[in-house]
C-alpha atoms as a PDB file:
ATOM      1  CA  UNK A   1     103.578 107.931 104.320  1.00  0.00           C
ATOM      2  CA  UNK A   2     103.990 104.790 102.956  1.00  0.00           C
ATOM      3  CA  UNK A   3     101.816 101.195 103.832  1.00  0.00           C
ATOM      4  CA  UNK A   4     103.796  98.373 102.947  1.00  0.00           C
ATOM      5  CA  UNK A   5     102.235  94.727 101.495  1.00  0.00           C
ATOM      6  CA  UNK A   6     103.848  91.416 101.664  1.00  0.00           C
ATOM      7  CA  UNK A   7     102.665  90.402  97.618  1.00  0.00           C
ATOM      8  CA  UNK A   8     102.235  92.570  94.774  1.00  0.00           C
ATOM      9  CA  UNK A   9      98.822  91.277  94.748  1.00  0.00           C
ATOM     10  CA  UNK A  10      97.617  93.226  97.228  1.00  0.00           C
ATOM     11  CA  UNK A  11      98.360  96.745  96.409  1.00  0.00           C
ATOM     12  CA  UNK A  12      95.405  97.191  94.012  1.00  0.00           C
ATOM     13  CA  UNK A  13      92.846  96.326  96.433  1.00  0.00           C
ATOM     14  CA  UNK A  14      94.456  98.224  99.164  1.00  0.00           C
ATOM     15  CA  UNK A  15      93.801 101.136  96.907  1.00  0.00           C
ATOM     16  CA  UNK A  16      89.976  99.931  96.201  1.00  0.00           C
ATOM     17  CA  UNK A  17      89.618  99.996 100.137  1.00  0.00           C
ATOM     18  CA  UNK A  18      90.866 103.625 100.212  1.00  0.00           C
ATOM     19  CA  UNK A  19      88.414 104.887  97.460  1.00  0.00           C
ATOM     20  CA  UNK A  20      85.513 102.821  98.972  1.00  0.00           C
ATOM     21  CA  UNK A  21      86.078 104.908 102.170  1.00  0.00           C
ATOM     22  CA  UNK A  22      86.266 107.967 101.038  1.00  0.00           C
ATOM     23  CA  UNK A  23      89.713 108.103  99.989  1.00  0.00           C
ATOM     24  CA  UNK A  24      91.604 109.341  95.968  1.00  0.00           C
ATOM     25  CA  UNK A  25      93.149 107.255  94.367  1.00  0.00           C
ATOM     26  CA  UNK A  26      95.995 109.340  92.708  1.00  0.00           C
ATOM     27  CA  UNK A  27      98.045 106.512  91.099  1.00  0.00           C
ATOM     28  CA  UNK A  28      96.562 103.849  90.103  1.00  0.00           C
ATOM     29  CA  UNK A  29      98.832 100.470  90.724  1.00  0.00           C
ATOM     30  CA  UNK A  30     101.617  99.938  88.859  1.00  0.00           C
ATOM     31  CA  UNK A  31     104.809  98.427  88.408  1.00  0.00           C
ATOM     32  CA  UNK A  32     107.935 100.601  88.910  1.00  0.00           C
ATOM     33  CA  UNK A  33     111.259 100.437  86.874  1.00  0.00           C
ATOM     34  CA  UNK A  34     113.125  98.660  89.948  1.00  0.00           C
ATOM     35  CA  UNK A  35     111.172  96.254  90.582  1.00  0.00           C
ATOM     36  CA  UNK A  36     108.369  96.859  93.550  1.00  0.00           C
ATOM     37  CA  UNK A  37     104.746  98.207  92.685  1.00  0.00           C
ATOM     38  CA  UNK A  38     103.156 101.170  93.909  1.00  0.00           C
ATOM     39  CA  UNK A  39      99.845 103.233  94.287  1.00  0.00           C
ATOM     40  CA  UNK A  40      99.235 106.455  95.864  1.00  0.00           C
ATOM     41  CA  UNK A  41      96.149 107.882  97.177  1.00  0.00           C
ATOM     42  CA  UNK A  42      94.865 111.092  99.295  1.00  0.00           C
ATOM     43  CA  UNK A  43      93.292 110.243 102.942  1.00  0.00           C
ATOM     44  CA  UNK A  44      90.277 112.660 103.953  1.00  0.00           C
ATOM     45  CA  UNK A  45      92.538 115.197 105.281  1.00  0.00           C
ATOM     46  CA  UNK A  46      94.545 115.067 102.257  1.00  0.00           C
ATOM     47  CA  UNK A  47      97.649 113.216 103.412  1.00  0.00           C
ATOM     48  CA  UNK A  48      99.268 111.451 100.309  1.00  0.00           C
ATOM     49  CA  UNK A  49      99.847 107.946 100.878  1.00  0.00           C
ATOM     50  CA  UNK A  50     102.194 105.078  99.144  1.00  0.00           C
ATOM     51  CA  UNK A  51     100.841 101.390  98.715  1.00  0.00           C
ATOM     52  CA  UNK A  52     103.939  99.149  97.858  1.00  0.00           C
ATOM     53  CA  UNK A  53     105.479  96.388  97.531  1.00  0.00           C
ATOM     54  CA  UNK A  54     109.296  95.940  97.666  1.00  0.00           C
ATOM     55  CA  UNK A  55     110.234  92.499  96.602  1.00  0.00           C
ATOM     56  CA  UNK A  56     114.036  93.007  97.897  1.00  0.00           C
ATOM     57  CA  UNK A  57     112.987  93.885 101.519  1.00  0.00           C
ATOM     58  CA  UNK A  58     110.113  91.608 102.329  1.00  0.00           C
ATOM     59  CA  UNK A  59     108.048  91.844 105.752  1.00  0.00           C
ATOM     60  CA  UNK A  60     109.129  90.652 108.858  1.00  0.00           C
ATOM     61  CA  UNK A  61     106.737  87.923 111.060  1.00  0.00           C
ATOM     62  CA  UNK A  62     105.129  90.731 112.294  1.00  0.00           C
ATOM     63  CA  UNK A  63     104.521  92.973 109.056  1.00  0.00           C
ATOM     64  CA  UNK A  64     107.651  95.061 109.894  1.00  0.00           C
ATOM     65  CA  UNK A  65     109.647  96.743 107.311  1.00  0.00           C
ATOM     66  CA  UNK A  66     113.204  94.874 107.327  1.00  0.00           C
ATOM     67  CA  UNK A  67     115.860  96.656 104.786  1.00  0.00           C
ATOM     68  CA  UNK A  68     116.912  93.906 102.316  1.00  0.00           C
ATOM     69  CA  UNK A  69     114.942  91.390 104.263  1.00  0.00           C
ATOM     70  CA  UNK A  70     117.103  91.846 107.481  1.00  0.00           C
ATOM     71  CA  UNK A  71     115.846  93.315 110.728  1.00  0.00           C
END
């Protein structure tokens, strides 16, 4: 599963927010050789779960994912 931020910015304390409730980090944030950044971390029930950013396919008005920026 995969939570997707609008600035690069705001994957690192996305991940904070997990670990403060509970959550593990697993990857720490980081960039990644394409371009976006990234995180992981493990819910309570153990679900593994992607923090990125994907500066080719920014959010739409209402924080929907949009392929290359399109809806």
């Amino acid at each position: 599963l995969s939570y997707n931020v609008r600035e690069k910015a705001e994957v690192a304390p996305l991940l904070a927010t997990a670990a403060a409730a509970g959550g593990r980090v697993i990857n720490a944030a980081q960039d990644v050789f394409w371009g976006g950044h990234h995180g992981h971390f493990a819910d309570l029930d153990g679900h593994i779960w992607e923090v990125a950013f994907n500066p080719f396919s920014p959010l739409g008005p209402r924080g929907e994912f949009q392929w290359n920026g399109a809806a």
